[in-house]
Protein backbone atom coordinates (compact mmCIF):
# COMPACT_ATOMS: atom_id res chain seq x y z
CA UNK A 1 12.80 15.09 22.91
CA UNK A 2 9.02 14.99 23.13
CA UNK A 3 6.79 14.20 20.22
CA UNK A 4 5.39 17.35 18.62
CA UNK A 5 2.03 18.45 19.13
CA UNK A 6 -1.18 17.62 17.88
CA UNK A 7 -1.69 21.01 16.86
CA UNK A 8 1.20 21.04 14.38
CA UNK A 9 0.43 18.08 12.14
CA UNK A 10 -3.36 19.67 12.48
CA UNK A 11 -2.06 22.47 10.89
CA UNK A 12 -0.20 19.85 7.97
CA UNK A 13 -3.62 18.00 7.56
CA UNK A 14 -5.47 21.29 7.46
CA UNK A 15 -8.29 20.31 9.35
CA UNK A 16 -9.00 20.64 12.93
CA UNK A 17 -10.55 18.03 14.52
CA UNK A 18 -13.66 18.63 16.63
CA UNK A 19 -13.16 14.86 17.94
CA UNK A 20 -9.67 15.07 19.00
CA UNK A 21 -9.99 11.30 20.57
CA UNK A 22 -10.21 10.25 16.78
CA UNK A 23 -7.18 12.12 16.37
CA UNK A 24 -5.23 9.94 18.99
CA UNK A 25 -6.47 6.61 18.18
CA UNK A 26 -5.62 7.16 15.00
CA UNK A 27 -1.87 7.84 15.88
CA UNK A 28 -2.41 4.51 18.33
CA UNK A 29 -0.95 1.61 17.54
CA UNK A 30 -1.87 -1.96 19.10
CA UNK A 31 1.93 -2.40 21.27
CA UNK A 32 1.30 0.82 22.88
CA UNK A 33 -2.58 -0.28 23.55
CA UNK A 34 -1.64 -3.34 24.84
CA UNK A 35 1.01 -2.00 26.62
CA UNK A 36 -1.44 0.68 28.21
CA UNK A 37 -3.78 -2.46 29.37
CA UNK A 38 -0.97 -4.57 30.80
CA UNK A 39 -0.04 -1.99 32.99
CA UNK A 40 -3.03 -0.29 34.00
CA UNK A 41 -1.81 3.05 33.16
CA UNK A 42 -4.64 4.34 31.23
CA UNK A 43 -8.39 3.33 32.05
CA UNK A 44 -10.42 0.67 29.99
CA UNK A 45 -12.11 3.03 27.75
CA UNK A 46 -8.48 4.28 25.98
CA UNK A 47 -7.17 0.73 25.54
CA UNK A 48 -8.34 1.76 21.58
CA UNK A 49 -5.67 1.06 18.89
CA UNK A 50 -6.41 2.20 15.36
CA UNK A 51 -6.65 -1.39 13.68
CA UNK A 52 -10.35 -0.81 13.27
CA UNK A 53 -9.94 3.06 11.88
CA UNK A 54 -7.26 1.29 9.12
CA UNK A 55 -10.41 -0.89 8.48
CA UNK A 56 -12.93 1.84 7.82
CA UNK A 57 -10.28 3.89 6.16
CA UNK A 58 -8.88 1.19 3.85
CA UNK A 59 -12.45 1.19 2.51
CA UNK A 60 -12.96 5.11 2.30
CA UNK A 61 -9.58 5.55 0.59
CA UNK A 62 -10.54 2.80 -2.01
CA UNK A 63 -13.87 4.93 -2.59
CA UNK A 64 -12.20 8.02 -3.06
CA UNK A 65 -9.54 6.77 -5.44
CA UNK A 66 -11.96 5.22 -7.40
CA UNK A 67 -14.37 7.95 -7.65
CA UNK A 68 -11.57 10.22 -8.45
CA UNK A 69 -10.01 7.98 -11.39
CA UNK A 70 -13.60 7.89 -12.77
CA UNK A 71 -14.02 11.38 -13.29
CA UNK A 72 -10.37 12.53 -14.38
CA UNK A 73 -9.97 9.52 -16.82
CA UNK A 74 -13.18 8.94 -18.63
CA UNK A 75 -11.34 7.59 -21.18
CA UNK A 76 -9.44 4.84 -19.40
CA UNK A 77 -10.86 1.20 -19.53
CA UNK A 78 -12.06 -0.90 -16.51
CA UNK A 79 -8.49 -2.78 -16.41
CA UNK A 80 -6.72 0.53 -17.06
CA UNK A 81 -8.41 2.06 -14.28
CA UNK A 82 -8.38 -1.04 -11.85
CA UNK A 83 -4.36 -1.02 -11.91
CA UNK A 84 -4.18 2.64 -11.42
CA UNK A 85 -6.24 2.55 -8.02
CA UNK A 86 -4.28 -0.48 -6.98
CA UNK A 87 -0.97 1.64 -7.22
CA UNK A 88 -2.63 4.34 -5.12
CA UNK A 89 -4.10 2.51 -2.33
CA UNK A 90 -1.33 -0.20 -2.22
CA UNK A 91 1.12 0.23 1.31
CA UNK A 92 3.96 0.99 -0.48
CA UNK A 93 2.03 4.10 -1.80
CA UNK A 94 0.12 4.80 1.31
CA UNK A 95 3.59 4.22 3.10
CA UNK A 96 5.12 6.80 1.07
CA UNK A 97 2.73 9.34 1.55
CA UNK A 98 2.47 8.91 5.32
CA UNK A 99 6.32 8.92 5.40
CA UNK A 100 6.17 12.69 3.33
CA UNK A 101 3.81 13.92 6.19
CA UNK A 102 6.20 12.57 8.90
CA UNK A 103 3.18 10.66 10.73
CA UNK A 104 5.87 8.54 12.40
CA UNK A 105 6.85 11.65 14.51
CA UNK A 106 3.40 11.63 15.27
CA UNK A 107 2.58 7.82 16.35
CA UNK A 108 2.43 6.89 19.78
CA UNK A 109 3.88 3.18 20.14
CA UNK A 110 4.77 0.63 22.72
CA UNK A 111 8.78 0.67 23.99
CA UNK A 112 9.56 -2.39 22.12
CA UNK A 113 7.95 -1.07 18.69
CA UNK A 114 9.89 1.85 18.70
CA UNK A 115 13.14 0.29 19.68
CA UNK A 116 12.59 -1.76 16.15
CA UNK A 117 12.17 1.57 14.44
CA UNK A 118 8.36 1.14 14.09
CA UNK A 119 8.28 4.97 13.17
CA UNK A 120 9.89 4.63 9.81
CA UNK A 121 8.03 1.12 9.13
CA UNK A 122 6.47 1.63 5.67
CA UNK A 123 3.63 -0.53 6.85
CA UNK A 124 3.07 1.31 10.12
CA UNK A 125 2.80 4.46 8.54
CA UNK A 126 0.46 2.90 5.67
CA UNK A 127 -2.08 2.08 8.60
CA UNK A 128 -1.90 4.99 10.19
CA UNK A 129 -2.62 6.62 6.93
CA UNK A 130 -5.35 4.47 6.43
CA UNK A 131 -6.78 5.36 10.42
CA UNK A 132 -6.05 9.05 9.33
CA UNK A 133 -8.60 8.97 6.74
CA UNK A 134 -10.98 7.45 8.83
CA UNK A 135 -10.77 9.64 11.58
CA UNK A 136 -10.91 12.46 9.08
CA UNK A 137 -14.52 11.04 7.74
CA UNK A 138 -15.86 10.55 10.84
CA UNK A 139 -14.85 13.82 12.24
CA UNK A 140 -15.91 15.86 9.81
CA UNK A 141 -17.51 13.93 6.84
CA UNK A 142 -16.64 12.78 3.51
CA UNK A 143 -15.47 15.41 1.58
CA UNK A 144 -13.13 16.31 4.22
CA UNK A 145 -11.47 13.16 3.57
CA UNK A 146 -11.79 13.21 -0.10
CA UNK A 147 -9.84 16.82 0.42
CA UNK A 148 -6.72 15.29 2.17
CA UNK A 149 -6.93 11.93 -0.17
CA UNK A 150 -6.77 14.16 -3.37
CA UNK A 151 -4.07 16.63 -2.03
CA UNK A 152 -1.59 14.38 -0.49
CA UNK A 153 -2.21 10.42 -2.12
CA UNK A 154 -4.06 11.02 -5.49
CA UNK A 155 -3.11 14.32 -6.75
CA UNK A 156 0.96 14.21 -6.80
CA UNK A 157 0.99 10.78 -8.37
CA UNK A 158 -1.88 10.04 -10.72
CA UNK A 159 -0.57 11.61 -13.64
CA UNK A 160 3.28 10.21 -13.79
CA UNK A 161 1.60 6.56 -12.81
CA UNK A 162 -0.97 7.24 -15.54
CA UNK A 163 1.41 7.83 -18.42
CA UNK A 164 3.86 5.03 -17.25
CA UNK A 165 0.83 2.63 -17.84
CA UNK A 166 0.18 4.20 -21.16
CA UNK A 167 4.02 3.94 -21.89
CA UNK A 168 3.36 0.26 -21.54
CA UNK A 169 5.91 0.18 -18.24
CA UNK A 170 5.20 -1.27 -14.86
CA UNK A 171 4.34 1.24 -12.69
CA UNK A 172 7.19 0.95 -9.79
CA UNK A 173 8.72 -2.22 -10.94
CA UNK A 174 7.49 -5.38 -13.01
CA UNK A 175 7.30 -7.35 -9.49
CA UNK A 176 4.80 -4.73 -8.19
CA UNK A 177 3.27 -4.27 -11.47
CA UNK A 178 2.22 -8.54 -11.69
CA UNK A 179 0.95 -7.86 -7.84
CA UNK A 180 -1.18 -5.38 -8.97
CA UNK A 181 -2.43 -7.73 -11.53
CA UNK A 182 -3.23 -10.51 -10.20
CA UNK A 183 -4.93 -8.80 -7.39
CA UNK A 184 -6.75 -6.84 -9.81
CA UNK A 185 -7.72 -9.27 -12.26
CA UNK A 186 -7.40 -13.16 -10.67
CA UNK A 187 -6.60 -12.28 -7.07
CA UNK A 188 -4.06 -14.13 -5.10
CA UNK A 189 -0.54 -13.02 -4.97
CA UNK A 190 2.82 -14.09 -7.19
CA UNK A 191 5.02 -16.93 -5.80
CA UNK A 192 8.58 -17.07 -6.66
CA UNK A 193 10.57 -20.08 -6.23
CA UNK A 194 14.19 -20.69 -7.17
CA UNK A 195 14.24 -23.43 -9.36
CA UNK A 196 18.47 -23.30 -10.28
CA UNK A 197 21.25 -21.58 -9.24
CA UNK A 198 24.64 -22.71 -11.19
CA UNK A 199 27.91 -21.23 -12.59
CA UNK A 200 30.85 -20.29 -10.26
CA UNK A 201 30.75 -17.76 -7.61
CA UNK A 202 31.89 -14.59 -9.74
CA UNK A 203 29.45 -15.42 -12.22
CA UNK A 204 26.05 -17.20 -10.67
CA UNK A 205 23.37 -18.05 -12.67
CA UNK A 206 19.63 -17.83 -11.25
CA UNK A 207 16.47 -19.41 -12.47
CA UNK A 208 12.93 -18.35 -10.61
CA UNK A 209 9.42 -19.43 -11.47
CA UNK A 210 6.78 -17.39 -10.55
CA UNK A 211 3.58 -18.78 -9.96
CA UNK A 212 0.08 -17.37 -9.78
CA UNK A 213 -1.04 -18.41 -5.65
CA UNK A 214 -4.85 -18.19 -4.40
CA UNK A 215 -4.60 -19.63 -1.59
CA UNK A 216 -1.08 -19.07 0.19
CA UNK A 217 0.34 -22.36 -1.73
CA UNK A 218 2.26 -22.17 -4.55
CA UNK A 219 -0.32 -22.82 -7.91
CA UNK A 220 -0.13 -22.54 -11.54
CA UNK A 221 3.16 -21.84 -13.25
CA UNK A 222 3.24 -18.28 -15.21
CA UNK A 223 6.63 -17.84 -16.37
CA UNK A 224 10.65 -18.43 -15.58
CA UNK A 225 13.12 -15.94 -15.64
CA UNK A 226 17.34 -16.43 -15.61
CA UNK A 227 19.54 -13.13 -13.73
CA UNK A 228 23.27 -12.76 -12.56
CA UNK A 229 20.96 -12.36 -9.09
CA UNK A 230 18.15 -13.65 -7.47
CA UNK A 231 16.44 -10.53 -7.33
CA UNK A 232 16.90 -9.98 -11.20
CA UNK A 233 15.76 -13.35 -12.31
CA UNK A 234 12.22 -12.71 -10.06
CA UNK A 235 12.38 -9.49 -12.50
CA UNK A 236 12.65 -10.96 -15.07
CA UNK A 237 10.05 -13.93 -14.11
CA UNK A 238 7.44 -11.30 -13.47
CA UNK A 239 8.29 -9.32 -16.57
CA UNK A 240 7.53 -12.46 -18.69
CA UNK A 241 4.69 -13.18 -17.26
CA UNK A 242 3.03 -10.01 -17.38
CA UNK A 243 3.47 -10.26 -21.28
CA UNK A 244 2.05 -13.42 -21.07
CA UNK A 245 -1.29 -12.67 -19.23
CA UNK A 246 -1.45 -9.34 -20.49
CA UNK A 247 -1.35 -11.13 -24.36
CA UNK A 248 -3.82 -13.69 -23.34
CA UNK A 249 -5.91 -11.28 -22.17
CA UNK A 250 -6.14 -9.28 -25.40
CA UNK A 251 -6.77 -12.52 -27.58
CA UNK A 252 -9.71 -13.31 -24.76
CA UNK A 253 -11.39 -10.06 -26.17
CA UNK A 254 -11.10 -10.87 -29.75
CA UNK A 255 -12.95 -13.98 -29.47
């Protein structure tokens, strides 16, 4: 079976593009580009992926986020708001949303991307998301794009992720949660390192460290955390040390 036609997910995104070459690069990713220019099968001038559309719309999606946290939570402190717009323009989320759309039936890929299943790739579908929005503000201007952000990333989430913060619960899981930190507040990413596995088989023991890395290296120590599994003592690693920065944070603004 063929892919669908433009003209149906058109009619999802509820705008019609004047532009329709946007459109297609948008849906274009690099092995089907590259494939294109190996082979000669499509002249110079449509060798376009959409790897720079995901950078224009990375930055457009971060604007309208923002700007829409700022006016529906007036209330919400610069932290508060900081980790809610990293849950809504992180991949997972942006994967999520282009996965409801069903942009993968959509994407036009090289042979070998979609013998891997590229069209159910949460990070495939994040960019294409992000090259959506993009082609969606340059077709047709910014509130256009602010239109499909709100309706489809911002407005089906923001209140359940707003009251889990409040709740004092990571929003998706206490991995993603110290992510979002750190990228929010000290950049880098978390590190996790097994530091001891013991007991016998039926009942294995973990130990993880997680550790706070700028620079792609492992770096300071945050916390450790024990689990009957690997993934469960990362967990619980990340768990303690979101208690830990989030405390030190709060004495910081008592001094």
């Amino acid at each position: 079976m063929g892919q669908p036609s433009l003209e149906t997910l058109e009619r999802a995104l509820g705008h019609r593009f004047g532009q329709q070459h946007l459109l297609v690069q948008a849906l274009t990713h690099s092995s089907l580009a590259h494939e294109q220019h190996l082979t000669g099968e499509a002249p110079a001038e449509l060798h376009q992926d959409n790897e720079q559309l995901e950078f224009l719309g990375d930055a457009v999606i971060g604007l309208l986020v923002g700007e829409s946290l700022f006016r529906r939570f007036p209330q919400l402190q610069e932290g508060e708001l900081t980790r809610l717009r990293a849950a809504l323009v992180s991949r997972k989320h942006l994967g999520h949303v282009g996965a409801k759309l069903r942009l993968g039936r959509y994407m036009r890929m090289g042979k070998g991307e979609e013998r891997s299943g590229g069209r159910k790739k949460a990070a495939l579908l994040a960019n294409c998301m992000e090259a959506l929005v993009a082609a969606l503000y340059l077709d047709a201007g910014l509130e256009t794009a602010r239109a499909f952000v709100e309706r489809h990333a911002v407005e089906p989430y923001v209140e359940d992720l707003q009251k889990e913060m409040l709740e004092g619960r990571a929003m998706g899981d206490h991995k993603s949660a110290l992510q979002e930190y750190l990228q929010a507040y000290k950049g880098g990413q978390p590190v996790y390192i097994l530091k001891k596995e013991s007991g016998p088989d039926h009942r294995k023991k973990f130990t993880v460290e997680v550790h706070h890395s700028a620079n792609g290296s492992a770096g300071m120590a945050l916390a450790r955390g024990t689990g009957t599994s690997r993934k469960k003592a990362e967990q619980e690693a990340a768990r303690r040390a979101l208690e830990k920065l989030r405390a030190a944070a709060v004495e910081a603004s008592h001094d």
